[in-house]
C-alpha atoms as a PDB file:
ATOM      1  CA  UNK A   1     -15.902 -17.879 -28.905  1.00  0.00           C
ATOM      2  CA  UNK A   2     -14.151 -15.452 -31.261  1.00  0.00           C
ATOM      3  CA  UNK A   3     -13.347 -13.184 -28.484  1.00  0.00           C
ATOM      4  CA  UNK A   4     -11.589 -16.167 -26.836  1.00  0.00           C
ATOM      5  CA  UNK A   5      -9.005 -15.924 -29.230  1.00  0.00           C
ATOM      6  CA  UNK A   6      -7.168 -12.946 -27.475  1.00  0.00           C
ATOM      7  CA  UNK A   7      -6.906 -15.036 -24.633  1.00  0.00           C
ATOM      8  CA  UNK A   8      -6.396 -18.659 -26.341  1.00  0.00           C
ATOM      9  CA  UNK A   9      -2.809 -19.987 -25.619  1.00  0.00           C
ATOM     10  CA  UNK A  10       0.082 -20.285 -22.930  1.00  0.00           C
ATOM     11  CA  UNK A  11       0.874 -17.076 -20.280  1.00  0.00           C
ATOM     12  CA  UNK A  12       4.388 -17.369 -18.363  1.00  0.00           C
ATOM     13  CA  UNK A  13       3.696 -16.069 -15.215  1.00  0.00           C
ATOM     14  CA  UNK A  14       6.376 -13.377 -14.525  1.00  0.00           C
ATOM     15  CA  UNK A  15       5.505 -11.352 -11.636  1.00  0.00           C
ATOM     16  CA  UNK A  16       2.849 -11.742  -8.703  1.00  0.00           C
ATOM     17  CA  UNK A  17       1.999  -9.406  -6.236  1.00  0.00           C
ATOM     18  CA  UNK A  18       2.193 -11.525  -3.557  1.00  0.00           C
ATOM     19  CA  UNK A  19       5.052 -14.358  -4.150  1.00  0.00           C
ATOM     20  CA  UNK A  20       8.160 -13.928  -5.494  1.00  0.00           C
ATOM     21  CA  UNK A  21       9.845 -14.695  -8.809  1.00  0.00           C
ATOM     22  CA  UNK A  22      11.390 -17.506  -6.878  1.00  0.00           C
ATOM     23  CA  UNK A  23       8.184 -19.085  -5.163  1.00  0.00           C
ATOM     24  CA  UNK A  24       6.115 -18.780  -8.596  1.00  0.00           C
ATOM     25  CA  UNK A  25       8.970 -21.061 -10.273  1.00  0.00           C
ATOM     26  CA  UNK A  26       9.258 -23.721  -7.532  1.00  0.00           C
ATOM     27  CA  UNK A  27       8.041 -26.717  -8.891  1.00  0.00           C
ATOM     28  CA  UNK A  28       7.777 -25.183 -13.121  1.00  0.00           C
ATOM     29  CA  UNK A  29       7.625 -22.023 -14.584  1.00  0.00           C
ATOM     30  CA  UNK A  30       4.549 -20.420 -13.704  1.00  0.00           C
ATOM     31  CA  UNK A  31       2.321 -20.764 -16.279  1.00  0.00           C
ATOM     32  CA  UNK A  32      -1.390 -20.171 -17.244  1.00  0.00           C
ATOM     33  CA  UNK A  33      -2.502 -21.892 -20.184  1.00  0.00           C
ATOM     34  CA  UNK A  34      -6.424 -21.044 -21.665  1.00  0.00           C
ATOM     35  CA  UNK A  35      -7.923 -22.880 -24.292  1.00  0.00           C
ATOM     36  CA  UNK A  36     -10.484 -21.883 -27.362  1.00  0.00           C
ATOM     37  CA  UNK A  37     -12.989 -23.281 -25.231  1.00  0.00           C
ATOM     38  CA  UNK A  38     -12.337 -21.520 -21.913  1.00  0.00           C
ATOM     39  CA  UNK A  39     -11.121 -24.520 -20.326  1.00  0.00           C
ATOM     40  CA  UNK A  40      -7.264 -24.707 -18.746  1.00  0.00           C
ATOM     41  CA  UNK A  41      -4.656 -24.815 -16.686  1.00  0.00           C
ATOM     42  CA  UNK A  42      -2.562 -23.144 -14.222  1.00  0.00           C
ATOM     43  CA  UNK A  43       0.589 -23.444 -11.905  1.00  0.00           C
ATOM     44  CA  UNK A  44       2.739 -20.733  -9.832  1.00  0.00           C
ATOM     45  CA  UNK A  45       4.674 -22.059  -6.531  1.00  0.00           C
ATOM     46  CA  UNK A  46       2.780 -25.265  -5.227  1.00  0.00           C
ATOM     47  CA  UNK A  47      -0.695 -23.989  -6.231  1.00  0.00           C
ATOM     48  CA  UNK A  48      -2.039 -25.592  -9.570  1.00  0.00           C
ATOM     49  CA  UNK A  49      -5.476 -26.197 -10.870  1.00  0.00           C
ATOM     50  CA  UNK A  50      -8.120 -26.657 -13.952  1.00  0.00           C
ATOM     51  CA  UNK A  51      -9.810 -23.508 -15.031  1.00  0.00           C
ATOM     52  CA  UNK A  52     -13.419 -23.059 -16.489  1.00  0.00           C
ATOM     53  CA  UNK A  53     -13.533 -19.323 -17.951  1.00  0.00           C
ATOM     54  CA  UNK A  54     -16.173 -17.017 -20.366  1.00  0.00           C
ATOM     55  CA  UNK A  55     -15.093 -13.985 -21.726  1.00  0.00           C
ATOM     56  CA  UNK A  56     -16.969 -11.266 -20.554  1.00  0.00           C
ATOM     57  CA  UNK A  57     -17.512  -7.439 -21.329  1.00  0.00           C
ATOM     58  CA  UNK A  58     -16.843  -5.425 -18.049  1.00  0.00           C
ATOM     59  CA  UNK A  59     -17.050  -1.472 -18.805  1.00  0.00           C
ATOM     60  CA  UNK A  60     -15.354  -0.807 -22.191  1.00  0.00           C
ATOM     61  CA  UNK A  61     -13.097  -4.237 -21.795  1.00  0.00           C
ATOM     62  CA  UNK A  62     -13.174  -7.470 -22.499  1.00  0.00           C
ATOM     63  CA  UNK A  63     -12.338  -9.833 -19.227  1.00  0.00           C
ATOM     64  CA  UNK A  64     -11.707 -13.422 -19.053  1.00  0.00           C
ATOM     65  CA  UNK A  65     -13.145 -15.045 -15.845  1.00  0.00           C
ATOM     66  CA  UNK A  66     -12.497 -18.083 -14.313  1.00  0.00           C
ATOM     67  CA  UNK A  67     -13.433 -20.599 -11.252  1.00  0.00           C
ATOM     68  CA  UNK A  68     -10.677 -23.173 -10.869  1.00  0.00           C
ATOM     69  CA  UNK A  69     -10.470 -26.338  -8.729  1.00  0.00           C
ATOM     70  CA  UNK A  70      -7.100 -27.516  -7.996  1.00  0.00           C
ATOM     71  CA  UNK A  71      -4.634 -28.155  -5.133  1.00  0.00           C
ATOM     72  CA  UNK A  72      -2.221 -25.683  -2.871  1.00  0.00           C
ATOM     73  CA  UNK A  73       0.588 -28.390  -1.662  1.00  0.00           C
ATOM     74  CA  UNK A  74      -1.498 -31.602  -0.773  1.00  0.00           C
ATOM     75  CA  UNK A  75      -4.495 -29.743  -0.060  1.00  0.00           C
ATOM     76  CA  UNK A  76      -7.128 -29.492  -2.090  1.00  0.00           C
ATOM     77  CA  UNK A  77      -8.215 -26.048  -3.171  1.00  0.00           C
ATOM     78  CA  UNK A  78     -10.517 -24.109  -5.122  1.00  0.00           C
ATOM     79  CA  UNK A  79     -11.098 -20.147  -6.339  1.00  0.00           C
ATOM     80  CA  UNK A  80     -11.517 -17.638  -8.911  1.00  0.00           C
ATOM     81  CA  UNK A  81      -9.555 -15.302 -11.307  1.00  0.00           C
ATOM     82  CA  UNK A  82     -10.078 -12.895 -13.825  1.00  0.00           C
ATOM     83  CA  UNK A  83      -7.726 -11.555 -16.453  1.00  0.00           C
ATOM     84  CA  UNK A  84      -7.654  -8.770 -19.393  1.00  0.00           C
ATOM     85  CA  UNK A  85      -5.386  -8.229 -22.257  1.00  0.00           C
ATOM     86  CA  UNK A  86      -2.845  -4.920 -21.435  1.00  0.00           C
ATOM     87  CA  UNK A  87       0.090  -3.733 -23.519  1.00  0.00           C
ATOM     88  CA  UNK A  88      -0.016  -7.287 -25.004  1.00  0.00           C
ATOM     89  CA  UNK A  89       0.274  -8.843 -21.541  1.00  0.00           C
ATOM     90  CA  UNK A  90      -2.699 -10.472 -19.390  1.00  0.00           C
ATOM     91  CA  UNK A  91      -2.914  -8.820 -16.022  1.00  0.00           C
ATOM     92  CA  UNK A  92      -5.674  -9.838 -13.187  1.00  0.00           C
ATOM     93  CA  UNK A  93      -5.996 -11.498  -9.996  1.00  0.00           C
ATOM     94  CA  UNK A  94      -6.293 -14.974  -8.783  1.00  0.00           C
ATOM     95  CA  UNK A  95      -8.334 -15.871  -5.575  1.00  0.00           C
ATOM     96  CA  UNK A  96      -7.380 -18.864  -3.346  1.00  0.00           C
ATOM     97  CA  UNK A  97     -10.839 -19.716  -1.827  1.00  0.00           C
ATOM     98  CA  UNK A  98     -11.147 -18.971   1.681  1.00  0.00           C
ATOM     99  CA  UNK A  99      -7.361 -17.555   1.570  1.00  0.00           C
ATOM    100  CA  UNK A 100      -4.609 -15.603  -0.375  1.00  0.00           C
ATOM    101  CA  UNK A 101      -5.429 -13.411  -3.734  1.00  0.00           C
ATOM    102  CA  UNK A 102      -2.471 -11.466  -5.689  1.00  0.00           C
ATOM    103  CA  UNK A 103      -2.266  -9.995  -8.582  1.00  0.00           C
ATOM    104  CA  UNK A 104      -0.441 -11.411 -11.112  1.00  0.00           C
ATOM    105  CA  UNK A 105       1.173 -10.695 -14.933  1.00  0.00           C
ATOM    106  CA  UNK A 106       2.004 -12.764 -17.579  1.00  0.00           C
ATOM    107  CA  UNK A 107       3.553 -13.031 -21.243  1.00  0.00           C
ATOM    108  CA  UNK A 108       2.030 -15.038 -23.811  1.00  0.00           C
ATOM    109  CA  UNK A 109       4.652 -17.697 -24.743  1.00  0.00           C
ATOM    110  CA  UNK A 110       2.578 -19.506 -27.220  1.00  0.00           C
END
């Protein structure tokens, strides 16, 4: 759990590599929010979820992954992520199962 902390807290979305500025902020601004636990949330355009995470060491780096179960519009969706620490910002990728995946980075806003 102590290497949770990096991670612990709320991420502003604030660029994807797929959607615009304008699509992420649709409905809220997009937002990933990870808890001491692992457990969280997420939202960027109509696509929100719960996340289940565990650190984990991948080469010389430590990398937060995640499976998330959620909705895209009305639908109901699920998918995976993954996210590491850069420069003080978290960078990684979310997948939409069966679908999209983009890239996406994020400032800690608290």
């Amino acid at each position: 759990m102590k290497q949770m902390k990096a991670f612990d807290g709320k991420w502003r979305i604030v660029e994807m590599e797929v959607w615009d500025q304008d699509y992420v902020d649709m409905e809220v601004p997009g937002f990933i929010r990870i808890g001491s636990d692992g457990t969280g949330q997420f939202q960027f355009g109509l696509v929100s979820g719960d996340i289940d995470g565990r650190v984990e060491q991948y080469g010389s780096t430590l990398r937060f992954e995640f499976s998330w179960s959620g909705h895209d519009e009305n639908d109901q969706a699920c998918g995976r992520g993954w996210a590491v620490i850069d420069n003080g910002e978290l960078n990684g990728r979310i997948y939409l199962h069966l679908a999209d995946d983009s890239a996406f980075r994020a400032t800690k806003t608290g």
